[in-house]
PDB file of N, CA and C in Angstrom:
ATOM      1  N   UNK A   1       0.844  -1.171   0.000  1.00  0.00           N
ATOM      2  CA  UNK A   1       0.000   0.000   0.000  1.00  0.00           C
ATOM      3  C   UNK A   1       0.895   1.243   0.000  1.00  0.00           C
ATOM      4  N   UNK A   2       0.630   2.182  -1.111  1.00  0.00           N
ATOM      5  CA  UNK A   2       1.107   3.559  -1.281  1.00  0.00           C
ATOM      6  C   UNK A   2       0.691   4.330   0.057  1.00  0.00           C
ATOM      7  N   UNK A   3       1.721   4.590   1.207  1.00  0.00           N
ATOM      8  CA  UNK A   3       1.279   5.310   2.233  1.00  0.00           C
ATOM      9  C   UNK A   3       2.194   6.959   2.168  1.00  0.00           C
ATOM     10  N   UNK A   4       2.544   6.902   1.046  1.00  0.00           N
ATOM     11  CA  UNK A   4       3.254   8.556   0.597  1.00  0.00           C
ATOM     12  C   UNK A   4       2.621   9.678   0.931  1.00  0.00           C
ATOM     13  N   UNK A   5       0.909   9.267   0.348  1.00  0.00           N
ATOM     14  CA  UNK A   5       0.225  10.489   0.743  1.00  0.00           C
ATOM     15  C   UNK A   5      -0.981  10.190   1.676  1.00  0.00           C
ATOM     16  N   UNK A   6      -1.576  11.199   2.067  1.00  0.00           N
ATOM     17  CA  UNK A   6      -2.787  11.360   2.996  1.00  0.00           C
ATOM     18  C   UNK A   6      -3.682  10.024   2.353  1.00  0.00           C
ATOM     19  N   UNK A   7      -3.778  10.229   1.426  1.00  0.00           N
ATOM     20  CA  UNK A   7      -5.422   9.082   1.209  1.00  0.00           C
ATOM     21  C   UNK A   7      -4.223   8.134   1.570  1.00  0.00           C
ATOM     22  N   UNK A   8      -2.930   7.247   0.948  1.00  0.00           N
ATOM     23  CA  UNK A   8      -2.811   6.502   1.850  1.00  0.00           C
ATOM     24  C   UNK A   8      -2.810   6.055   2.989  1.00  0.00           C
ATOM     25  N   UNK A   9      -2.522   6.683   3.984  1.00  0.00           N
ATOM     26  CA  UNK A   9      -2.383   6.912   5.468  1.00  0.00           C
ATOM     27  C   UNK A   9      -3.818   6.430   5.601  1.00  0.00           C
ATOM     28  N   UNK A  10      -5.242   7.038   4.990  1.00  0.00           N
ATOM     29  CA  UNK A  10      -6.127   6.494   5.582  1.00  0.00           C
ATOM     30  C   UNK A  10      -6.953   5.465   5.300  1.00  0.00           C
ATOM     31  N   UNK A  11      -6.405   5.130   3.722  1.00  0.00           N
ATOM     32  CA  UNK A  11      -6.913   3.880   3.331  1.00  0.00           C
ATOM     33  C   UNK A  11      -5.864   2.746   4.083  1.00  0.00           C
ATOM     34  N   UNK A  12      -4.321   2.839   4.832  1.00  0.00           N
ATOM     35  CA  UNK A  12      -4.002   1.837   5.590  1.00  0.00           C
ATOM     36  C   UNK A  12      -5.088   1.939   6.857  1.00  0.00           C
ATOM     37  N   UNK A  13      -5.186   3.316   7.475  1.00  0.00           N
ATOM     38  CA  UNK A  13      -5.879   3.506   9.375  1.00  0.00           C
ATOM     39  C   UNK A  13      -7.028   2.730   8.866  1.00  0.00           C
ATOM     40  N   UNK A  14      -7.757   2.820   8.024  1.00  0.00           N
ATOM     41  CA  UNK A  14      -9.425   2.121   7.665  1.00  0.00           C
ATOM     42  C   UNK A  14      -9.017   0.406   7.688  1.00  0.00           C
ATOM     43  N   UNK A  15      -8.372  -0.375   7.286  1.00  0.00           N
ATOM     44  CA  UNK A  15      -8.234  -1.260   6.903  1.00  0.00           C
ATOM     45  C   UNK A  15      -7.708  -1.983   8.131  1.00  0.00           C
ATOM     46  N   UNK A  16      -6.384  -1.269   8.574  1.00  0.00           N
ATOM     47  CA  UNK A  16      -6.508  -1.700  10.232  1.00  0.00           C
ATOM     48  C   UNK A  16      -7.387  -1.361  11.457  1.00  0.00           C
ATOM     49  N   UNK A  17      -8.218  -0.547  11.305  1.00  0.00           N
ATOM     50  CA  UNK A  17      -9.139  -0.616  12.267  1.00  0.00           C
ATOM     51  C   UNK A  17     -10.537  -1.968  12.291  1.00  0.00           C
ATOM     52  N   UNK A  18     -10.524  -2.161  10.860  1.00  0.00           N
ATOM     53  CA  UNK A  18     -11.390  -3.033  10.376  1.00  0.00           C
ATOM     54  C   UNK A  18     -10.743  -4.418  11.037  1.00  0.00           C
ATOM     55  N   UNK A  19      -9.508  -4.387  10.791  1.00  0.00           N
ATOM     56  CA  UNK A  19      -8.574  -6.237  10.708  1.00  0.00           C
ATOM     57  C   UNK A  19      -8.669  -6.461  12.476  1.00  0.00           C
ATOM     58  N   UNK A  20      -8.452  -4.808  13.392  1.00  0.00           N
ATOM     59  CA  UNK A  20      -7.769  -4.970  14.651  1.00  0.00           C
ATOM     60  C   UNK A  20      -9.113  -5.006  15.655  1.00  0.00           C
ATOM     61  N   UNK A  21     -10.328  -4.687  14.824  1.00  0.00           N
ATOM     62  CA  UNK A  21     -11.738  -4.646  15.632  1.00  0.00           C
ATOM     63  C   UNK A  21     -12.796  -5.156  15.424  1.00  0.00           C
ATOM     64  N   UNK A  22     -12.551  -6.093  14.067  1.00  0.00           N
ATOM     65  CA  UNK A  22     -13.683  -7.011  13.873  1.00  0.00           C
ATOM     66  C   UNK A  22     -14.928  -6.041  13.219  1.00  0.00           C
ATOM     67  N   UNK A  23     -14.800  -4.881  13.074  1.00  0.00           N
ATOM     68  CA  UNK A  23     -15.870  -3.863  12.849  1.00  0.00           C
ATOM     69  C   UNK A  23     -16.686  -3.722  11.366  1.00  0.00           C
ATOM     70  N   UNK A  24     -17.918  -3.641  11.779  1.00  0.00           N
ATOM     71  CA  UNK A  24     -18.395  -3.501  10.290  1.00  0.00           C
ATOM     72  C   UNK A  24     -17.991  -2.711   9.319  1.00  0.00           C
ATOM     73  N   UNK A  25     -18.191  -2.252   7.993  1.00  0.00           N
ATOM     74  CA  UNK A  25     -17.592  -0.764   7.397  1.00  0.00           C
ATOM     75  C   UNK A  25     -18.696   0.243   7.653  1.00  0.00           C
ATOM     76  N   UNK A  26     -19.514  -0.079   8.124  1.00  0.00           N
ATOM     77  CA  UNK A  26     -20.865   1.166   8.008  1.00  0.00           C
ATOM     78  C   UNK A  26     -20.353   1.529   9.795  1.00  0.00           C
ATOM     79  N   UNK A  27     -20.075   0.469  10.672  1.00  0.00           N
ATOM     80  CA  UNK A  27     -19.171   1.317  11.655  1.00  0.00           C
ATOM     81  C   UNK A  27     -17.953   1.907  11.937  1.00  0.00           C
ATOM     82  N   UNK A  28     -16.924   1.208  10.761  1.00  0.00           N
ATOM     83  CA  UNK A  28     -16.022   2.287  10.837  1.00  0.00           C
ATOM     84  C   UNK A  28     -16.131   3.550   9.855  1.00  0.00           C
ATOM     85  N   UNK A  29     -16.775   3.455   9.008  1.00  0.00           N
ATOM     86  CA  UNK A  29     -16.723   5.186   8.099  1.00  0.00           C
ATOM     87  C   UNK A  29     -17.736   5.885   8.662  1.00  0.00           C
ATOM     88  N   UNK A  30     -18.642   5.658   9.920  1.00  0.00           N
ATOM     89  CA  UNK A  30     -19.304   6.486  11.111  1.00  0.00           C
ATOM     90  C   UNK A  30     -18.444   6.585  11.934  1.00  0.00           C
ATOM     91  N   UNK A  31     -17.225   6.608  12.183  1.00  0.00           N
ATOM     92  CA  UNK A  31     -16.064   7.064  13.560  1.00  0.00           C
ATOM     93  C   UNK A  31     -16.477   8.729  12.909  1.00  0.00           C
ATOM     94  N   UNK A  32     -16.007   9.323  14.115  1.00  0.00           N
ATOM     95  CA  UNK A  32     -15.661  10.525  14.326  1.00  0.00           C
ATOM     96  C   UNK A  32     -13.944  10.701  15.107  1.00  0.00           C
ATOM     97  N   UNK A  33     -13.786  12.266  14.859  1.00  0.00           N
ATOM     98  CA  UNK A  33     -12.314  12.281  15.699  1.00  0.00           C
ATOM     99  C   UNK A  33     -12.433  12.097  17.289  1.00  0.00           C
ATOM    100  N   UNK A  34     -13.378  12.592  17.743  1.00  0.00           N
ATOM    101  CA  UNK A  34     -13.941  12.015  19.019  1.00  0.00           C
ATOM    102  C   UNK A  34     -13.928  10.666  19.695  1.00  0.00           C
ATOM    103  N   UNK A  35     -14.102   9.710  18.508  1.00  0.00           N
ATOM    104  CA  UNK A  35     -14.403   8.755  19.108  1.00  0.00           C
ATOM    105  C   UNK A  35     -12.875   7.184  19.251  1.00  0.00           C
ATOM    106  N   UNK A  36     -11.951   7.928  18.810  1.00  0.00           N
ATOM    107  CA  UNK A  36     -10.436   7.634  19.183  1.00  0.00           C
ATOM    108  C   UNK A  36     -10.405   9.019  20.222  1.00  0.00           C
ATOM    109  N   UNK A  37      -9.820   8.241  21.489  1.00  0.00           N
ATOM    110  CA  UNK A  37      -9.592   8.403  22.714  1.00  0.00           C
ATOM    111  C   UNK A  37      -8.800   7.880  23.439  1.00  0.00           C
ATOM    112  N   UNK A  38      -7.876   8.868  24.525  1.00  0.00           N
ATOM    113  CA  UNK A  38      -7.186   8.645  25.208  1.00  0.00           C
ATOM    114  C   UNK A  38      -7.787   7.919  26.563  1.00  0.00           C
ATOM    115  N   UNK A  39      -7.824   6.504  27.368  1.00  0.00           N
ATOM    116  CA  UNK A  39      -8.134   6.324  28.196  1.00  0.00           C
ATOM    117  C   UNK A  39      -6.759   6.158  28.938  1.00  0.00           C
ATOM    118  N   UNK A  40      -6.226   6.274  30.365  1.00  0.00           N
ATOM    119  CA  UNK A  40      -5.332   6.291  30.953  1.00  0.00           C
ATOM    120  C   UNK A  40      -4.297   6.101  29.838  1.00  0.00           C
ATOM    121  N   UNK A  41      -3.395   4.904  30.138  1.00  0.00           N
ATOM    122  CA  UNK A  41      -1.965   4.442  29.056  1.00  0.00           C
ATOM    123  C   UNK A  41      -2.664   4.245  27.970  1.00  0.00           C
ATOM    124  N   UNK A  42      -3.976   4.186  27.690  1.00  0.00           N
ATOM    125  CA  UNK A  42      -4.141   3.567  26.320  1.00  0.00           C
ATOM    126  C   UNK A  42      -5.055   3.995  25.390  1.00  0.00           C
ATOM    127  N   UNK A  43      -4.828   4.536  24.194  1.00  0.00           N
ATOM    128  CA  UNK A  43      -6.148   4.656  23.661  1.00  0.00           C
ATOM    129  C   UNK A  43      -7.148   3.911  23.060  1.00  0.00           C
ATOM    130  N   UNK A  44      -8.161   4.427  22.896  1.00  0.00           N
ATOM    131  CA  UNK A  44      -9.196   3.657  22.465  1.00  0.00           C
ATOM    132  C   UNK A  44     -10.502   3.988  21.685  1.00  0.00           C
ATOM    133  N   UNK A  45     -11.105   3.134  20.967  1.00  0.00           N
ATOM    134  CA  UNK A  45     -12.020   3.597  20.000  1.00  0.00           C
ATOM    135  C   UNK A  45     -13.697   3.085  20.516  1.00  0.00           C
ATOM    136  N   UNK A  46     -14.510   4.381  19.729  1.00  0.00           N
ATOM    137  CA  UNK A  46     -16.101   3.639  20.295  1.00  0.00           C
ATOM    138  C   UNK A  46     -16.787   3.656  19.398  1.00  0.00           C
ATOM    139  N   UNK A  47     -17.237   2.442  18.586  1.00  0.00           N
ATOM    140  CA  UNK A  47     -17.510   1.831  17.372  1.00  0.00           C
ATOM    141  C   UNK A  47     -19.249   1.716  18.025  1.00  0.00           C
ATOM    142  N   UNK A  48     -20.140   2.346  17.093  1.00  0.00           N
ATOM    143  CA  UNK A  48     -21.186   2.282  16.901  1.00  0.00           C
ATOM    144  C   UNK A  48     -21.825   1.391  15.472  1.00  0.00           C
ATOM    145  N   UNK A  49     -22.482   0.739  16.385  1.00  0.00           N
ATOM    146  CA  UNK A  49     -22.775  -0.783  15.750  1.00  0.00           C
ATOM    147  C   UNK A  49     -24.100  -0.706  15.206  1.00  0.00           C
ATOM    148  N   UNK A  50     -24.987  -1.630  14.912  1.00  0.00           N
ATOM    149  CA  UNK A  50     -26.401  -1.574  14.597  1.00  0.00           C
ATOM    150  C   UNK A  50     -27.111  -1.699  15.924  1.00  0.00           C
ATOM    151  N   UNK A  51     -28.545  -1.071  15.864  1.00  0.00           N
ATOM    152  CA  UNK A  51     -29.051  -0.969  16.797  1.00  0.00           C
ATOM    153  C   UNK A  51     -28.874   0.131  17.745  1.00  0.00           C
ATOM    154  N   UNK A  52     -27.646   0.644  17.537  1.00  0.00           N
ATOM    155  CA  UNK A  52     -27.438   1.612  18.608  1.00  0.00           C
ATOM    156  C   UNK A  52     -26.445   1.428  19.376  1.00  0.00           C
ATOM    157  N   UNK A  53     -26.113   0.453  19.844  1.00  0.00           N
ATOM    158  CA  UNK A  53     -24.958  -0.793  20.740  1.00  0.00           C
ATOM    159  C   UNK A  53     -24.106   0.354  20.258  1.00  0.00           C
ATOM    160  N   UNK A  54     -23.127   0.430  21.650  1.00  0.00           N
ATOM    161  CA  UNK A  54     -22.214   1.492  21.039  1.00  0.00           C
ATOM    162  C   UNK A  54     -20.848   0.071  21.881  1.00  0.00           C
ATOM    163  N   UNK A  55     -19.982  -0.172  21.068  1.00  0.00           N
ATOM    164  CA  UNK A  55     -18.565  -1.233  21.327  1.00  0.00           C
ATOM    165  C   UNK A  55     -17.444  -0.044  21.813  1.00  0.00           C
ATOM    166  N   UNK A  56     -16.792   0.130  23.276  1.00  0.00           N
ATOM    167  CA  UNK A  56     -15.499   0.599  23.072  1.00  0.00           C
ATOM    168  C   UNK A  56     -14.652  -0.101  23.906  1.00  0.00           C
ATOM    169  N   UNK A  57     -13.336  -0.234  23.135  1.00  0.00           N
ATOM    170  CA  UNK A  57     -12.048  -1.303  23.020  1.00  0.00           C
ATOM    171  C   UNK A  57     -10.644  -0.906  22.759  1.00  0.00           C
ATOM    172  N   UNK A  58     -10.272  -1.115  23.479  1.00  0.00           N
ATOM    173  CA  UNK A  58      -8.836  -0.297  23.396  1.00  0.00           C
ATOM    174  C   UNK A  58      -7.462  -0.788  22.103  1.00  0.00           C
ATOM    175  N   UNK A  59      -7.233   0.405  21.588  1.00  0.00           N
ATOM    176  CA  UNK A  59      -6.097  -0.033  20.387  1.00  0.00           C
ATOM    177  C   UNK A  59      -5.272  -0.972  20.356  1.00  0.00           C
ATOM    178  N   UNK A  60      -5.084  -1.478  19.360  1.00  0.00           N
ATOM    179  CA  UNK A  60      -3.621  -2.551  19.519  1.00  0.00           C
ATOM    180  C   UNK A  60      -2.545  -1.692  19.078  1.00  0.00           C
ATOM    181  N   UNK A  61      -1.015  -1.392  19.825  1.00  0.00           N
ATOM    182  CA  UNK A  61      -0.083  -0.678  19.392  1.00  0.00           C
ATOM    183  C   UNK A  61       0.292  -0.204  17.785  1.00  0.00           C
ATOM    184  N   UNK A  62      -0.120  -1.373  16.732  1.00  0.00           N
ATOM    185  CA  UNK A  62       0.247  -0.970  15.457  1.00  0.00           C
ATOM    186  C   UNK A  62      -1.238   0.157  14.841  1.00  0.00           C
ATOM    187  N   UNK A  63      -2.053  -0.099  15.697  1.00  0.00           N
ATOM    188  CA  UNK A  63      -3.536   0.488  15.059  1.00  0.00           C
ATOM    189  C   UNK A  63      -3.197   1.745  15.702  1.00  0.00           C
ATOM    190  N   UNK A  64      -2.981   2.149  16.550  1.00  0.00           N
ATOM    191  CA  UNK A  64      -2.222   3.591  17.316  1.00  0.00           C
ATOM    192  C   UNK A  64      -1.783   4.351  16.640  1.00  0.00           C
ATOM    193  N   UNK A  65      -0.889   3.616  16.624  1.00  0.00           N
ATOM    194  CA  UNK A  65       0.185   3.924  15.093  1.00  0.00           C
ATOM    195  C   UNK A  65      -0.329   4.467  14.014  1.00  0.00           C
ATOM    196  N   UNK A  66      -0.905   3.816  13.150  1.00  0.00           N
ATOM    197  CA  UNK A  66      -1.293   4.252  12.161  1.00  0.00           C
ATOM    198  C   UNK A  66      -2.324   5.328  12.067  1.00  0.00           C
ATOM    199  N   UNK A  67      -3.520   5.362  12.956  1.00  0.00           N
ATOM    200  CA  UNK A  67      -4.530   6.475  13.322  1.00  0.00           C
ATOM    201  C   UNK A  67      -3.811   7.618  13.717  1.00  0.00           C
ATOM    202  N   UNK A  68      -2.451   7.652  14.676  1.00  0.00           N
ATOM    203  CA  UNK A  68      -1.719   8.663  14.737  1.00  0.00           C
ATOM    204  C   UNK A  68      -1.372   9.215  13.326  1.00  0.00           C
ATOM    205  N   UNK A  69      -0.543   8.328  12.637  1.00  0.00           N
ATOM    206  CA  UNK A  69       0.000   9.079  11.391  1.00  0.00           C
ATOM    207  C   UNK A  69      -1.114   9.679  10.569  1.00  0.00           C
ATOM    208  N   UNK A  70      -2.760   8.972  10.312  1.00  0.00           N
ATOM    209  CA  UNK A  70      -3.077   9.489   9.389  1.00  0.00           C
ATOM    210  C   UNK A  70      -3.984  10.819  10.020  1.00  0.00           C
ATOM    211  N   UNK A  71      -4.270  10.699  10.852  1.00  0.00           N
ATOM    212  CA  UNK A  71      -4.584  11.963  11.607  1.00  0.00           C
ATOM    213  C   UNK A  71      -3.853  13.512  11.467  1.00  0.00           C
ATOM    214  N   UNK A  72      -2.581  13.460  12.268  1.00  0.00           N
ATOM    215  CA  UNK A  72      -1.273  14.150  12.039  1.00  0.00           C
ATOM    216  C   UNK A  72      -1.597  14.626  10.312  1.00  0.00           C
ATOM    217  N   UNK A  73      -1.615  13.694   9.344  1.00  0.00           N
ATOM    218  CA  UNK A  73      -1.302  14.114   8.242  1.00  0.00           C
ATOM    219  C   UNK A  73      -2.567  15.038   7.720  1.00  0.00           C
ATOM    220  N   UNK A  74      -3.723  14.319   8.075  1.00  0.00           N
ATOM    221  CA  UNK A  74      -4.991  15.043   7.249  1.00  0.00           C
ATOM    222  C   UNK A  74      -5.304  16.411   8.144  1.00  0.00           C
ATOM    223  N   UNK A  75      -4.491  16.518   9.294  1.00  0.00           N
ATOM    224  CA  UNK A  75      -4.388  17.780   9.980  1.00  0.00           C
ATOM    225  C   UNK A  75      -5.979  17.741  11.059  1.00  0.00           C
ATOM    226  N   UNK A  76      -6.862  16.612  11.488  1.00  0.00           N
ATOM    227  CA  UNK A  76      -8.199  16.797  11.574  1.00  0.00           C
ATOM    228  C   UNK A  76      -8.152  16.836  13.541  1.00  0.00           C
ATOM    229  N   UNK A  77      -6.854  16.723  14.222  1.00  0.00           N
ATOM    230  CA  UNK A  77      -6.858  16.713  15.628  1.00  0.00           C
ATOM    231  C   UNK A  77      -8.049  17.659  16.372  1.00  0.00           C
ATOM    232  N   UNK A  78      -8.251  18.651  15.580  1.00  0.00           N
ATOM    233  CA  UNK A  78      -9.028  19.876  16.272  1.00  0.00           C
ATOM    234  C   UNK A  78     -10.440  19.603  16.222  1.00  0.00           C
ATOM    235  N   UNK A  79     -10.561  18.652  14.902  1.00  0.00           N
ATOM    236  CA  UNK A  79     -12.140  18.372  14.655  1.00  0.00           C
ATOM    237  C   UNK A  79     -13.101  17.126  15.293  1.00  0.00           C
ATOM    238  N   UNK A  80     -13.435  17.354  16.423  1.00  0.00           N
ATOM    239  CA  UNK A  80     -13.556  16.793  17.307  1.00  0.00           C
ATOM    240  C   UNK A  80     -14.997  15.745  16.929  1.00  0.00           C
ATOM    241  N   UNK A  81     -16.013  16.853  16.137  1.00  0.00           N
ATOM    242  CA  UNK A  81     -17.043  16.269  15.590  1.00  0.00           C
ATOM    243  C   UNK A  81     -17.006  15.600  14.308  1.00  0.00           C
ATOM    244  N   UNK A  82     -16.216  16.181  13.730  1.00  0.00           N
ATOM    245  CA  UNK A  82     -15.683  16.016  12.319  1.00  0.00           C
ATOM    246  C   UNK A  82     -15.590  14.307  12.059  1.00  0.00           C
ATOM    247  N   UNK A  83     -15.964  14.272  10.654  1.00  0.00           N
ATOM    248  CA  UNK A  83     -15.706  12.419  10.393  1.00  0.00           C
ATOM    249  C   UNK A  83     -14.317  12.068  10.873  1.00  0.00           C
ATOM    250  N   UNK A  84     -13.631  10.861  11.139  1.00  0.00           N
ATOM    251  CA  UNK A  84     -12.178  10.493  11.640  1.00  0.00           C
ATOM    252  C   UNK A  84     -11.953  10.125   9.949  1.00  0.00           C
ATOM    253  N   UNK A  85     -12.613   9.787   9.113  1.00  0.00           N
ATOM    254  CA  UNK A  85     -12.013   8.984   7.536  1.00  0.00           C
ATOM    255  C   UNK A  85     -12.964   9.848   6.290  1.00  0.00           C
ATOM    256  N   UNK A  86     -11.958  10.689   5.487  1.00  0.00           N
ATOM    257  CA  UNK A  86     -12.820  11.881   4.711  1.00  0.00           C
ATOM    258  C   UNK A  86     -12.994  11.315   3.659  1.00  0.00           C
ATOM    259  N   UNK A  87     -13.546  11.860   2.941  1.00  0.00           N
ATOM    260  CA  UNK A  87     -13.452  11.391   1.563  1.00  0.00           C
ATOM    261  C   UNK A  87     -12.555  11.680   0.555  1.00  0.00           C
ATOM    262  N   UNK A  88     -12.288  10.785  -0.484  1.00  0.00           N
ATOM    263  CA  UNK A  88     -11.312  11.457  -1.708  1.00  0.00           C
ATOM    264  C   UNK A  88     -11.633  12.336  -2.274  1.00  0.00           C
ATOM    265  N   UNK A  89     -10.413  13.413  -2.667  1.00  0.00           N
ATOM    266  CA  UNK A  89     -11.297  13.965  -4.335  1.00  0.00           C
ATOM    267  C   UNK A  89     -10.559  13.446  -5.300  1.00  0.00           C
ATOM    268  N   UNK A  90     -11.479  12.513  -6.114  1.00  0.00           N
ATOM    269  CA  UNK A  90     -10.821  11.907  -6.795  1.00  0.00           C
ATOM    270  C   UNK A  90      -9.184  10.985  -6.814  1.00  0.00           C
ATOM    271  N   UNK A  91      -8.806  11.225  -8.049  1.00  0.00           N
ATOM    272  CA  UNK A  91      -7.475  10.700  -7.630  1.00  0.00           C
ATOM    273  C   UNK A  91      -6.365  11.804  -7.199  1.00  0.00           C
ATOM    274  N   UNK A  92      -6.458  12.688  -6.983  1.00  0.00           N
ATOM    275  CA  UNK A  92      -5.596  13.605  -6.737  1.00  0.00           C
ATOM    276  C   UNK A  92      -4.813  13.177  -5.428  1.00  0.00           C
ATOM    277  N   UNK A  93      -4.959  12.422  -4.712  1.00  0.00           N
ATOM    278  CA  UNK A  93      -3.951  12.351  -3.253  1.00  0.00           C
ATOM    279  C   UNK A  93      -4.343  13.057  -2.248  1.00  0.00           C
ATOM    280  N   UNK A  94      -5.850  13.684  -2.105  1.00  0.00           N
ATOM    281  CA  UNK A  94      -6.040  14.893  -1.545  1.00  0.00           C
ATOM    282  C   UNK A  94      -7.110  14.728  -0.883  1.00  0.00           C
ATOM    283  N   UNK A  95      -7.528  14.733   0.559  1.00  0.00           N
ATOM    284  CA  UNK A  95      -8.824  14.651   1.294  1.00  0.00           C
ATOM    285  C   UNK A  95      -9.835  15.761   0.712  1.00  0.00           C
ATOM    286  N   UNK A  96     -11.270  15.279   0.757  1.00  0.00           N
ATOM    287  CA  UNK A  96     -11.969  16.927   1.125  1.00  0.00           C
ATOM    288  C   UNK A  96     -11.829  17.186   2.082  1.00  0.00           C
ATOM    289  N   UNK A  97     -12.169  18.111   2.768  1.00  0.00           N
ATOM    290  CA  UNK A  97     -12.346  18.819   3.681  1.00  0.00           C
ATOM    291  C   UNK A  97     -13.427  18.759   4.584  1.00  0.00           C
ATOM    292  N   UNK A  98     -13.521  18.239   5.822  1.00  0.00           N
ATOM    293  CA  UNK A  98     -14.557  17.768   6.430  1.00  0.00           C
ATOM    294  C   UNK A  98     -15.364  19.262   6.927  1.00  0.00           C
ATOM    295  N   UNK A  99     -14.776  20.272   6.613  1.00  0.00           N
ATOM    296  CA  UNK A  99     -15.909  21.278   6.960  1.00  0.00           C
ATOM    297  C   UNK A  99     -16.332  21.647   5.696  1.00  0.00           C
TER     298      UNK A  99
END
């Protein structure tokens, strides 16, 4: 996987959040930046499921990892409400803009 640019970074964070949480895709492209969280040593994510069931489970070190980098890169730390995984424009290498 091309992780050079931003859409890489988050087409790897999507793919390991999926492998490291068992998670549906209609619950991970509903994350928000909110919902990666710092709990004491560890962070952790709160995956809203069907029904409402809300799942939260703490990261595995390489999934850290990677949500760090693609975060950092798409610049979205501040956007608290904001989606955590944006969309492409096109092929350009380039997020939209979640506002």
């Amino acid at each position: 996987m091309d992780v050079s640019s931003v859409v890489g970074l988050r087409d790897r964070a999507i793919i390991a959040v999926m492998t490291y949480t068992f998670a549906r895709v209609g619950a991970v492209v509903a994350l928000t930046v909110e919902d990666y969280y710092a709990q004491k040593k560890r962070w952790w994510l709160r995956l809203r499921e069907k029904n409402g069931k809300v799942n939260e489970m703490p990261c595995h070190h390489k999934l850290e990892e990677y949500l760090d980098a693609y975060i950092k890169a798409a610049r979205i730390e501040g956007d608290h409400k904001g989606p955590l995984f944006c969309a492409a424009i096109g092929k350009t290498k380039k997020l939209l803009s979640p506002v």
